[in-house]
PDB file of N, CA and C in Angstrom:
ATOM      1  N   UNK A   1     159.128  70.664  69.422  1.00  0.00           N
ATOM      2  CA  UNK A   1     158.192  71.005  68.376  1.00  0.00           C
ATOM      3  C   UNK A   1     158.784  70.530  67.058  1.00  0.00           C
ATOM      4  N   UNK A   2     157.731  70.167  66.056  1.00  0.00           N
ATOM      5  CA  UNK A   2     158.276  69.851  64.878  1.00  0.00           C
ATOM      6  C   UNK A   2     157.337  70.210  63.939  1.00  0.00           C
ATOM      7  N   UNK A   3     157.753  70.526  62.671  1.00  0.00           N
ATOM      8  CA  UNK A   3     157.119  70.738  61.372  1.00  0.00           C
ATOM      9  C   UNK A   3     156.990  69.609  60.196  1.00  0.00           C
ATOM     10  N   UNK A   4     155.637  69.251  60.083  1.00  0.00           N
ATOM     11  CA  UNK A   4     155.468  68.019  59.181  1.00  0.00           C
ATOM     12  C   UNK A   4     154.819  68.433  58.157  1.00  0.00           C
ATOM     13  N   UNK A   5     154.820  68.067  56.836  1.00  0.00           N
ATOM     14  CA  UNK A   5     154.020  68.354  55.688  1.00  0.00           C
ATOM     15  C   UNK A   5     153.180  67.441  55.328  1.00  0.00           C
ATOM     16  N   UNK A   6     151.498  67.662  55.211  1.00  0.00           N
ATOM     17  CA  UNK A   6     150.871  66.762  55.414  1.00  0.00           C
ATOM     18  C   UNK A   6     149.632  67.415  54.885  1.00  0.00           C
ATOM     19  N   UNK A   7     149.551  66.355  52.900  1.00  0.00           N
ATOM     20  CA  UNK A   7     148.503  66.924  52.299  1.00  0.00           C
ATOM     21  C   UNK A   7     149.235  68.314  51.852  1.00  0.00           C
ATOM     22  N   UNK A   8     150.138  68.535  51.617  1.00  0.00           N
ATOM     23  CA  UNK A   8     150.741  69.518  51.063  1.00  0.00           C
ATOM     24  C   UNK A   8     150.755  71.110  51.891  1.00  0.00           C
ATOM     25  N   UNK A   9     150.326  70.702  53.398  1.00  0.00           N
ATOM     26  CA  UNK A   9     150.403  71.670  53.978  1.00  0.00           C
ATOM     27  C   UNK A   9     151.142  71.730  55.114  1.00  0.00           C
ATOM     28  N   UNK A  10     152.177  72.727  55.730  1.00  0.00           N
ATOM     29  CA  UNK A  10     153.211  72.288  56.983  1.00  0.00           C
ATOM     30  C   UNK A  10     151.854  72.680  58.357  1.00  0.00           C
ATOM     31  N   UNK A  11     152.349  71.687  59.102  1.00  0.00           N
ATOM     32  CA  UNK A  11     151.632  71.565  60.251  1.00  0.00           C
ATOM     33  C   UNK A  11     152.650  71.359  61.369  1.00  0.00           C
ATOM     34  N   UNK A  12     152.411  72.389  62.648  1.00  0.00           N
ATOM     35  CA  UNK A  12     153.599  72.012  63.672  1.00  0.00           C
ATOM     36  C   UNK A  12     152.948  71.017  64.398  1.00  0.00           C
ATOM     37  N   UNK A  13     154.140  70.341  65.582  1.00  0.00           N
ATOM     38  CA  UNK A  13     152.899  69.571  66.405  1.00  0.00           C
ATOM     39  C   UNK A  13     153.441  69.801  67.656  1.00  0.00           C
ATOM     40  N   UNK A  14     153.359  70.405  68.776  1.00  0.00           N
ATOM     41  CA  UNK A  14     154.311  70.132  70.261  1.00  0.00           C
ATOM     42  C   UNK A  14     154.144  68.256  70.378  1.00  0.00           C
ATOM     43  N   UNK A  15     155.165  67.817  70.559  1.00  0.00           N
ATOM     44  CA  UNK A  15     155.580  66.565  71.090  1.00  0.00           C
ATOM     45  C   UNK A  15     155.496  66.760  73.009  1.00  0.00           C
ATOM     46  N   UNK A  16     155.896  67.886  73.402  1.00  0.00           N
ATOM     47  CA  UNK A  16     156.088  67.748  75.081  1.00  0.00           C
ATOM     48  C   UNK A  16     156.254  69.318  75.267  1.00  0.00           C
ATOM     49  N   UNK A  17     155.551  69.781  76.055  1.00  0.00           N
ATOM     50  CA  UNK A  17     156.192  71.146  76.594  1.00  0.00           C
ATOM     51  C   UNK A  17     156.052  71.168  78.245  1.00  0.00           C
ATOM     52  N   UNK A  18     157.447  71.478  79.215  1.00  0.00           N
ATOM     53  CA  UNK A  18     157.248  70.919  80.225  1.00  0.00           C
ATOM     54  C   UNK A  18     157.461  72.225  81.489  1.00  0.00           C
ATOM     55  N   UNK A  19     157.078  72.760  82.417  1.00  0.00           N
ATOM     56  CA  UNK A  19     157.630  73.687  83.120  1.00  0.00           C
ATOM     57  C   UNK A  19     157.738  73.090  84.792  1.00  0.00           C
ATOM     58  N   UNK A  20     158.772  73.367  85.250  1.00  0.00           N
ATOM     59  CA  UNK A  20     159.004  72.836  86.160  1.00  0.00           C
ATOM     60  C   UNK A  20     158.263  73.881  87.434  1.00  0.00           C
ATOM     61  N   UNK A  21     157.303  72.428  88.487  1.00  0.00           N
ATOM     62  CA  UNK A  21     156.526  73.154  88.951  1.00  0.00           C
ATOM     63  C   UNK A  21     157.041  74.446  89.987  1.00  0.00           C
ATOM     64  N   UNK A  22     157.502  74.513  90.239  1.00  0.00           N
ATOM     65  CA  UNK A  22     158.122  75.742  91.188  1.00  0.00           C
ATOM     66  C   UNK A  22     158.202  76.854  89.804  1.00  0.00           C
ATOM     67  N   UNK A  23     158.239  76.944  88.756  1.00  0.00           N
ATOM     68  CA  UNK A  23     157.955  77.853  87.783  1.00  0.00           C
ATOM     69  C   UNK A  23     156.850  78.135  87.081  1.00  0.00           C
ATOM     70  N   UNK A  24     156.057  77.456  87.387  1.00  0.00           N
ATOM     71  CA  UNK A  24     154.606  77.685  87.156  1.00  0.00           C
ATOM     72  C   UNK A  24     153.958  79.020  87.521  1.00  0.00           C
ATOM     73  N   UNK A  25     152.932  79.381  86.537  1.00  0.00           N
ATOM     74  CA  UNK A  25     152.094  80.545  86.953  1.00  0.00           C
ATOM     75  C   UNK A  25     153.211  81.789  86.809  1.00  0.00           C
ATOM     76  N   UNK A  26     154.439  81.848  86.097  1.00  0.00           N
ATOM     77  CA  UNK A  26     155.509  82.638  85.860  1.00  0.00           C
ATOM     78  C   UNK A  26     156.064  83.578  84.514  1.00  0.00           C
ATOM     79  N   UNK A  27     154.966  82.867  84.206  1.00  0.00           N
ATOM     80  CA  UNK A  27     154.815  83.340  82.189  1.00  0.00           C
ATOM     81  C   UNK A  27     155.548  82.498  81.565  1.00  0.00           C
ATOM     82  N   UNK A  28     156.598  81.325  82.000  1.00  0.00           N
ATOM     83  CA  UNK A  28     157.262  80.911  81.838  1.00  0.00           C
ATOM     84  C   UNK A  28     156.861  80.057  80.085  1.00  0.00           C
ATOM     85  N   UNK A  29     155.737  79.263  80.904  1.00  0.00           N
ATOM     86  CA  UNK A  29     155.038  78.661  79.756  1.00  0.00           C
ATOM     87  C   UNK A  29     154.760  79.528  78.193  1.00  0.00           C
ATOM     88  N   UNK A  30     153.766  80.538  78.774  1.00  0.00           N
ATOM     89  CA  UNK A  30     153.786  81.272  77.679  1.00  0.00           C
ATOM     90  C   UNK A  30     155.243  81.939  76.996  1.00  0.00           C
ATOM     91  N   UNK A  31     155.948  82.235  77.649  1.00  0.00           N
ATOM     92  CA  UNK A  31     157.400  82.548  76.379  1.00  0.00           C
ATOM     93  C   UNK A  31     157.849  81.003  75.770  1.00  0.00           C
ATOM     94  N   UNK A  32     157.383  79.961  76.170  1.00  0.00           N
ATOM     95  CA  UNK A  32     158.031  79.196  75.452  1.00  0.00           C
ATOM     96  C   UNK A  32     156.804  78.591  74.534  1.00  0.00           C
ATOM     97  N   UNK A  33     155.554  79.553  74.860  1.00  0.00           N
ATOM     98  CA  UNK A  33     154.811  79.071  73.303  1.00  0.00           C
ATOM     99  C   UNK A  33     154.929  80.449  72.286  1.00  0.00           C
ATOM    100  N   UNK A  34     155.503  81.635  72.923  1.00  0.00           N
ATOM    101  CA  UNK A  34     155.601  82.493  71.967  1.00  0.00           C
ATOM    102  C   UNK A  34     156.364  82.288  71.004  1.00  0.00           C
ATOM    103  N   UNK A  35     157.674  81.102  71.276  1.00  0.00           N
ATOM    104  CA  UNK A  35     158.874  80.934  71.014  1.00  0.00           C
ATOM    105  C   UNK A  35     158.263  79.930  69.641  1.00  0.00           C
ATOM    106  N   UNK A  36     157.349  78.642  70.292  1.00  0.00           N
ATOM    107  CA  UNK A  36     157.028  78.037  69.747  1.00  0.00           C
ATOM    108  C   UNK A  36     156.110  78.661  68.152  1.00  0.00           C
ATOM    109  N   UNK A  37     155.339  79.522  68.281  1.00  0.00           N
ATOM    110  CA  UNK A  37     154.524  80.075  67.625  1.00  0.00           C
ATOM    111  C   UNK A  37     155.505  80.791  66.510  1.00  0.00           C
ATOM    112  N   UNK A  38     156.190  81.506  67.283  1.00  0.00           N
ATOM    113  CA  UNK A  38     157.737  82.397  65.879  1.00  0.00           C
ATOM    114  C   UNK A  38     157.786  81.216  65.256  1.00  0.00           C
ATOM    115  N   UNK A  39     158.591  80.117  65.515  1.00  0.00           N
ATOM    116  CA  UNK A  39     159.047  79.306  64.736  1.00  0.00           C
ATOM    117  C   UNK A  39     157.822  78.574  64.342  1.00  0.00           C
ATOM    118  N   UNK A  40     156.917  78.267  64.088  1.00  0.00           N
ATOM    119  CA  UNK A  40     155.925  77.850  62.986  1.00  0.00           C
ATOM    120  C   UNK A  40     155.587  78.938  61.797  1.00  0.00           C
ATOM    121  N   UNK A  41     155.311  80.163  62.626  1.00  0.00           N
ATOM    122  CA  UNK A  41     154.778  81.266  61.524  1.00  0.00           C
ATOM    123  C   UNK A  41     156.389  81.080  60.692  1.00  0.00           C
ATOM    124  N   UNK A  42     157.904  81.693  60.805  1.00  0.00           N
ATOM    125  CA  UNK A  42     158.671  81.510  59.972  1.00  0.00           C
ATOM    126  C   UNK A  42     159.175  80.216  59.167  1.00  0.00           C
ATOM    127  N   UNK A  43     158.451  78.922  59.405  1.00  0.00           N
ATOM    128  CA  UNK A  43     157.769  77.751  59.013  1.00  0.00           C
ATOM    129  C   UNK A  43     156.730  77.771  57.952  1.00  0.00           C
ATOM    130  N   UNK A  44     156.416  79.085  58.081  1.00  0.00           N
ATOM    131  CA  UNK A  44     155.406  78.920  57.525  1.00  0.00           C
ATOM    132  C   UNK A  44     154.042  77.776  57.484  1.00  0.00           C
ATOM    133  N   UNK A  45     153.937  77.565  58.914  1.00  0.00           N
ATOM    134  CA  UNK A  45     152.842  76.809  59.186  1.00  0.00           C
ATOM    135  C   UNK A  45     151.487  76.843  59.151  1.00  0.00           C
ATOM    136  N   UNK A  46     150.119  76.249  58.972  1.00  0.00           N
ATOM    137  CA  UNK A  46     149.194  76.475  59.034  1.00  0.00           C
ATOM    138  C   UNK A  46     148.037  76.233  60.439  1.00  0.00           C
ATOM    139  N   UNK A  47     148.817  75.353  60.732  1.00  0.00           N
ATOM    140  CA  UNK A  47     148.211  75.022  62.079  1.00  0.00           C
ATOM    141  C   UNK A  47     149.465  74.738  62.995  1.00  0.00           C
ATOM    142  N   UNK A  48     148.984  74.332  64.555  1.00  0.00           N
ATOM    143  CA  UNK A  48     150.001  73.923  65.229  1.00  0.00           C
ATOM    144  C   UNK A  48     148.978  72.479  66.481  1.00  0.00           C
ATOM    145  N   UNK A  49     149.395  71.393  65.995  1.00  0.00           N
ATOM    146  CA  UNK A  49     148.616  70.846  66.912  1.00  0.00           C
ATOM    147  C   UNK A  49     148.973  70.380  67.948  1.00  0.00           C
ATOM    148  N   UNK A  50     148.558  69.529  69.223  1.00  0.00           N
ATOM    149  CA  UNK A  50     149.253  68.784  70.234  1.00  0.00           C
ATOM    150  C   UNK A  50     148.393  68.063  70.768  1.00  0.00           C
ATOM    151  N   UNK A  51     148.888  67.120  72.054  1.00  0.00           N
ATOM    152  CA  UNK A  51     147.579  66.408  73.106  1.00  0.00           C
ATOM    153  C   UNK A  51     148.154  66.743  74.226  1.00  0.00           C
ATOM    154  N   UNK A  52     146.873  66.314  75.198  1.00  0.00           N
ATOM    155  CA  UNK A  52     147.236  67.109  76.410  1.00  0.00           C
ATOM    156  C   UNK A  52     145.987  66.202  77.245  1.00  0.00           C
ATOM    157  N   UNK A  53     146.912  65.541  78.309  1.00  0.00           N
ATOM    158  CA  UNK A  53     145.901  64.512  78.980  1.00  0.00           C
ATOM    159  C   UNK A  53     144.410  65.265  79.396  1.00  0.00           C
ATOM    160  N   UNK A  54     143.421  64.473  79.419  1.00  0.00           N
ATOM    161  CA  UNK A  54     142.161  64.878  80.082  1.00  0.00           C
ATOM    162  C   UNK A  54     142.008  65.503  80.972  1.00  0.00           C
ATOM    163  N   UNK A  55     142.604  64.930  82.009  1.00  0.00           N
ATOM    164  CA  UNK A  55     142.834  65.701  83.429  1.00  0.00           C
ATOM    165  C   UNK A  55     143.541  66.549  83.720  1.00  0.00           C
ATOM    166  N   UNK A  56     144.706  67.020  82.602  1.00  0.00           N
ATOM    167  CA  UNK A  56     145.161  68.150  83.166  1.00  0.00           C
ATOM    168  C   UNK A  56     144.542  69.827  82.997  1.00  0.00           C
ATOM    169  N   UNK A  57     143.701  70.269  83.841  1.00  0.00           N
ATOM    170  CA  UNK A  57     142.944  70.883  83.379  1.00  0.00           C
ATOM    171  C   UNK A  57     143.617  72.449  83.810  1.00  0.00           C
ATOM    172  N   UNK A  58     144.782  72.265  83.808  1.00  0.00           N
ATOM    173  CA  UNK A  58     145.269  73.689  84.417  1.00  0.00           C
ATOM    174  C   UNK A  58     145.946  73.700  82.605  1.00  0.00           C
ATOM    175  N   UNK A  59     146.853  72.873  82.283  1.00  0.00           N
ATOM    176  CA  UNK A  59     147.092  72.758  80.493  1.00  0.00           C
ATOM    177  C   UNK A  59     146.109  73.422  79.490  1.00  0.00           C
ATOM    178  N   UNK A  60     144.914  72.163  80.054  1.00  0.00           N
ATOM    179  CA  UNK A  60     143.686  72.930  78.803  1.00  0.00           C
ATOM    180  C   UNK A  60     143.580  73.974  78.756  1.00  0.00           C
ATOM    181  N   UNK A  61     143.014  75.190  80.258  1.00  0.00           N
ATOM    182  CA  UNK A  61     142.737  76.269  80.070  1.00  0.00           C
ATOM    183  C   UNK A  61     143.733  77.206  79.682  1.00  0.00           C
ATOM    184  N   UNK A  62     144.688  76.584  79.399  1.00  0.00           N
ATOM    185  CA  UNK A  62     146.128  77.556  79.251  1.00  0.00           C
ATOM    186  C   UNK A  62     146.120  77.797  78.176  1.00  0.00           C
ATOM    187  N   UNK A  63     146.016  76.247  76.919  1.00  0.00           N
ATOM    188  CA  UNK A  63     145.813  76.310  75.845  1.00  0.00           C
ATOM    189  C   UNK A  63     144.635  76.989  74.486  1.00  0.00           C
ATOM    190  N   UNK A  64     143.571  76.850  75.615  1.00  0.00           N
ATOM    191  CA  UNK A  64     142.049  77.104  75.251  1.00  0.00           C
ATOM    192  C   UNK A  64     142.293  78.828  75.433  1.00  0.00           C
ATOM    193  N   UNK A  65     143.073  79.262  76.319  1.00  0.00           N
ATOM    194  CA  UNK A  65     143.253  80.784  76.512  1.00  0.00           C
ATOM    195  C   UNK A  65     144.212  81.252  75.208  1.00  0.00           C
ATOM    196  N   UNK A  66     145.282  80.304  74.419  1.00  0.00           N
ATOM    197  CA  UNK A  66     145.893  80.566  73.682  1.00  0.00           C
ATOM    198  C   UNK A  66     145.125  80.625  71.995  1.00  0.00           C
ATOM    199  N   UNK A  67     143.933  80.294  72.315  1.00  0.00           N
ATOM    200  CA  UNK A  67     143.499  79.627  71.040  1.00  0.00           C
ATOM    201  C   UNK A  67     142.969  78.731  70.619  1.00  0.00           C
ATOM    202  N   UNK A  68     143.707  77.183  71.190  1.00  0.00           N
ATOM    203  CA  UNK A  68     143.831  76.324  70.743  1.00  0.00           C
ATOM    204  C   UNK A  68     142.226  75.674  70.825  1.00  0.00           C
ATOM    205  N   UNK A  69     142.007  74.741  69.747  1.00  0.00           N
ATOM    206  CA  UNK A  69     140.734  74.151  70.112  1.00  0.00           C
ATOM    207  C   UNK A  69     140.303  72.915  70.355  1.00  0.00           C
ATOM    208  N   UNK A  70     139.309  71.820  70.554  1.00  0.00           N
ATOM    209  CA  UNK A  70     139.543  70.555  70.895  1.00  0.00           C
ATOM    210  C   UNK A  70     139.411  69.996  69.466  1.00  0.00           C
ATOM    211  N   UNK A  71     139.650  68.801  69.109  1.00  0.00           N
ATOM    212  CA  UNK A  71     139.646  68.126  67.353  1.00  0.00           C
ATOM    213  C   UNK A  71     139.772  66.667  67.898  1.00  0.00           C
ATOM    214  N   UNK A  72     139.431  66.412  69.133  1.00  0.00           N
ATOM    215  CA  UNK A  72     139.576  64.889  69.204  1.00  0.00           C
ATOM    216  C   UNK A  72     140.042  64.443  70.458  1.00  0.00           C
ATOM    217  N   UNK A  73     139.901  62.988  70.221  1.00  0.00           N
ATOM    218  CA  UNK A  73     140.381  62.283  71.493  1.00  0.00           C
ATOM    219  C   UNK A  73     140.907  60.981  71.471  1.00  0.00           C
ATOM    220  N   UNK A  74     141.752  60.577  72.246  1.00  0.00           N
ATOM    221  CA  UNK A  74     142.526  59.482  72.032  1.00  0.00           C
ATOM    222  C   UNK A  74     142.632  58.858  73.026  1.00  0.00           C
ATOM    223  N   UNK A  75     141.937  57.333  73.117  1.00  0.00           N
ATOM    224  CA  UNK A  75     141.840  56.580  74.196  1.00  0.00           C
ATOM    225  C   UNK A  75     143.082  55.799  74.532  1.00  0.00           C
ATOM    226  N   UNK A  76     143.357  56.328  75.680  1.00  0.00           N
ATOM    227  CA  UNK A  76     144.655  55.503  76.470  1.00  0.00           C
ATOM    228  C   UNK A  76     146.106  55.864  75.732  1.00  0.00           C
ATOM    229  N   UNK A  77     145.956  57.151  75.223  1.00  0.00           N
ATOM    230  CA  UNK A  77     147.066  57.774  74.818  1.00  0.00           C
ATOM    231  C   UNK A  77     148.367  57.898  75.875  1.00  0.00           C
ATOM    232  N   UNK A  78     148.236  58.335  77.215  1.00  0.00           N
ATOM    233  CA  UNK A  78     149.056  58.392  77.848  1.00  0.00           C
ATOM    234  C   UNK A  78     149.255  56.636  79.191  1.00  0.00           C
ATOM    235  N   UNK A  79     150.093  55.993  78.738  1.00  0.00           N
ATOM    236  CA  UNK A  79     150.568  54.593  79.249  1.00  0.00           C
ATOM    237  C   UNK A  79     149.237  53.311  79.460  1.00  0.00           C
ATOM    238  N   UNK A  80     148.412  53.824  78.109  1.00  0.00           N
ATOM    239  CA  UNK A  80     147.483  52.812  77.706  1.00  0.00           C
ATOM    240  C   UNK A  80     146.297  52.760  78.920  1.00  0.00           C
ATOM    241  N   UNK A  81     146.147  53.794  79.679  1.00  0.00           N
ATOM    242  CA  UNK A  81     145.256  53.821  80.700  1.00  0.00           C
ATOM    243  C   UNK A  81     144.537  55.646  80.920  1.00  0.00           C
ATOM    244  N   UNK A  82     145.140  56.563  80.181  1.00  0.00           N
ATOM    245  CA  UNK A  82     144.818  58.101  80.524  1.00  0.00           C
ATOM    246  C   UNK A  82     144.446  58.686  78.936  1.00  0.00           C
ATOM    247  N   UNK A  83     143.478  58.731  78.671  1.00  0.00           N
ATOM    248  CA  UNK A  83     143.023  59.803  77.251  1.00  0.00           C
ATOM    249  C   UNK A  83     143.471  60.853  76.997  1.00  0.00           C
ATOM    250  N   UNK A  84     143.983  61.388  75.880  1.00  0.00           N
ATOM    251  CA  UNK A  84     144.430  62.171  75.498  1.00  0.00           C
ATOM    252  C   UNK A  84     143.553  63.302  74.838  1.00  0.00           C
ATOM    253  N   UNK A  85     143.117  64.547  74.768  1.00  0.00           N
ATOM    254  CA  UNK A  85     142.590  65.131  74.070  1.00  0.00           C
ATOM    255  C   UNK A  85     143.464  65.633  72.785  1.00  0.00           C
ATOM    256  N   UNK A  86     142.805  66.166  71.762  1.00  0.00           N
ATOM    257  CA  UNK A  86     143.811  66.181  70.450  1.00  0.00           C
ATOM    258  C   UNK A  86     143.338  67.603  70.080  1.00  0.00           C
ATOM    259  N   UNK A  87     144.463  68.549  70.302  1.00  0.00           N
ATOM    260  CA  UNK A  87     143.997  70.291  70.452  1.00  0.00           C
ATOM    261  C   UNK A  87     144.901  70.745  68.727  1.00  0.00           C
ATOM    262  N   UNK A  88     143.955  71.711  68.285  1.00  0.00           N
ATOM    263  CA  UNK A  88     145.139  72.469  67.400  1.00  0.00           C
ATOM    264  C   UNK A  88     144.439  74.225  67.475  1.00  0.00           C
ATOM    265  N   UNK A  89     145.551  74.411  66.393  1.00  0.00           N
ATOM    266  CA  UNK A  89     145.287  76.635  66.932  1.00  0.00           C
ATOM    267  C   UNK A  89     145.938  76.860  65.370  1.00  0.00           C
ATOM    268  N   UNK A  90     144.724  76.910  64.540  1.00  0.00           N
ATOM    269  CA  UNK A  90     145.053  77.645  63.470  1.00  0.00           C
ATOM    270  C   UNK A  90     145.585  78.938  63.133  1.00  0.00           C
ATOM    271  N   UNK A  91     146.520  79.084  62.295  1.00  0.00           N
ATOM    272  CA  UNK A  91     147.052  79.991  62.212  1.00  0.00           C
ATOM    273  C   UNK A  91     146.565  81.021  61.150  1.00  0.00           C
ATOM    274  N   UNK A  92     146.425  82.588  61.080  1.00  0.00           N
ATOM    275  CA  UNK A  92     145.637  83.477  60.197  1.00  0.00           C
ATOM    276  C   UNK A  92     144.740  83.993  60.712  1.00  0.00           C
ATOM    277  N   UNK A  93     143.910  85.225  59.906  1.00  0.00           N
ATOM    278  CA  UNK A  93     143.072  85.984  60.641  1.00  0.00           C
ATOM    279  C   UNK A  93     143.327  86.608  61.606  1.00  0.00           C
ATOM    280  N   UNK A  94     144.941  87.126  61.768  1.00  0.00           N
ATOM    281  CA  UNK A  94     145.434  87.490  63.198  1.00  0.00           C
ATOM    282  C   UNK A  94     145.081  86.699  64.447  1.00  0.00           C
ATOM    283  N   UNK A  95     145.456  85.847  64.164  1.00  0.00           N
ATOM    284  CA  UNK A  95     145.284  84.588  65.207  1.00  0.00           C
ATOM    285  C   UNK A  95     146.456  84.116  65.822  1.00  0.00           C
ATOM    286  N   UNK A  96     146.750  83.616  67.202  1.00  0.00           N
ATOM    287  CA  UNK A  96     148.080  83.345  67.750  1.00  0.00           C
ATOM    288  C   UNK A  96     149.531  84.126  67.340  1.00  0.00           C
ATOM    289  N   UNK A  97     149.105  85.471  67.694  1.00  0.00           N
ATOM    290  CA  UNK A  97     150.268  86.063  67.687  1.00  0.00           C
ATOM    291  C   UNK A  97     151.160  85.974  69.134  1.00  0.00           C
ATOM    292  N   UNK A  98     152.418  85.483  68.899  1.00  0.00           N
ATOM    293  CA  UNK A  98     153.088  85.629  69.993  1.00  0.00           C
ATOM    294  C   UNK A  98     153.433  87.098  70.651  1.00  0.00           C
TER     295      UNK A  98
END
């Protein structure tokens, strides 16, 4: 994860978040977006965005359960042949509390 300032506002972005499948379905994921989420809010972030291939549709609903919403799409994002969707999860309004 990283924090960029952009337009005068910090924005996180996940670059990769990965769980190894035999740990799946373990909460595993979610402590490491709670983890992720602390460190933006003490960032003081406003959003947190990421992509997340088309097809992985066990990701989306994970994300879509966290919040997050769709903002786009990116053709042949993953090895110039797999679309990327472009998700973010604003932060405020008691929103994405870890």
């Amino acid at each position: 994860m990283e924090i960029k300032l952009q337009q005068g506002r910090h924005i996180g972005h996940i670059v990769t978040i990965d769980v190894a499948p035999e740990q799946r379905r373990r909460g595993v994921g979610r402590l490491l977006m709670n983890a992720i989420l602390l460190a933006c809010r003490e960032a003081k972030a406003e959003s947190l965005r990421l992509e997340v291939a088309v097809d992985n549709d066990a990701a989306l609903a994970f994300y879509k359960r966290l919040g997050f919403t769709e903002t786009g799409r990116i053709p042949g994002f993953y090895m110039g042949t797999l679309d990327a969707l472009t998700m973010e999860l604003q932060f405020g309004s008691g929103q994405a509390k870890p």
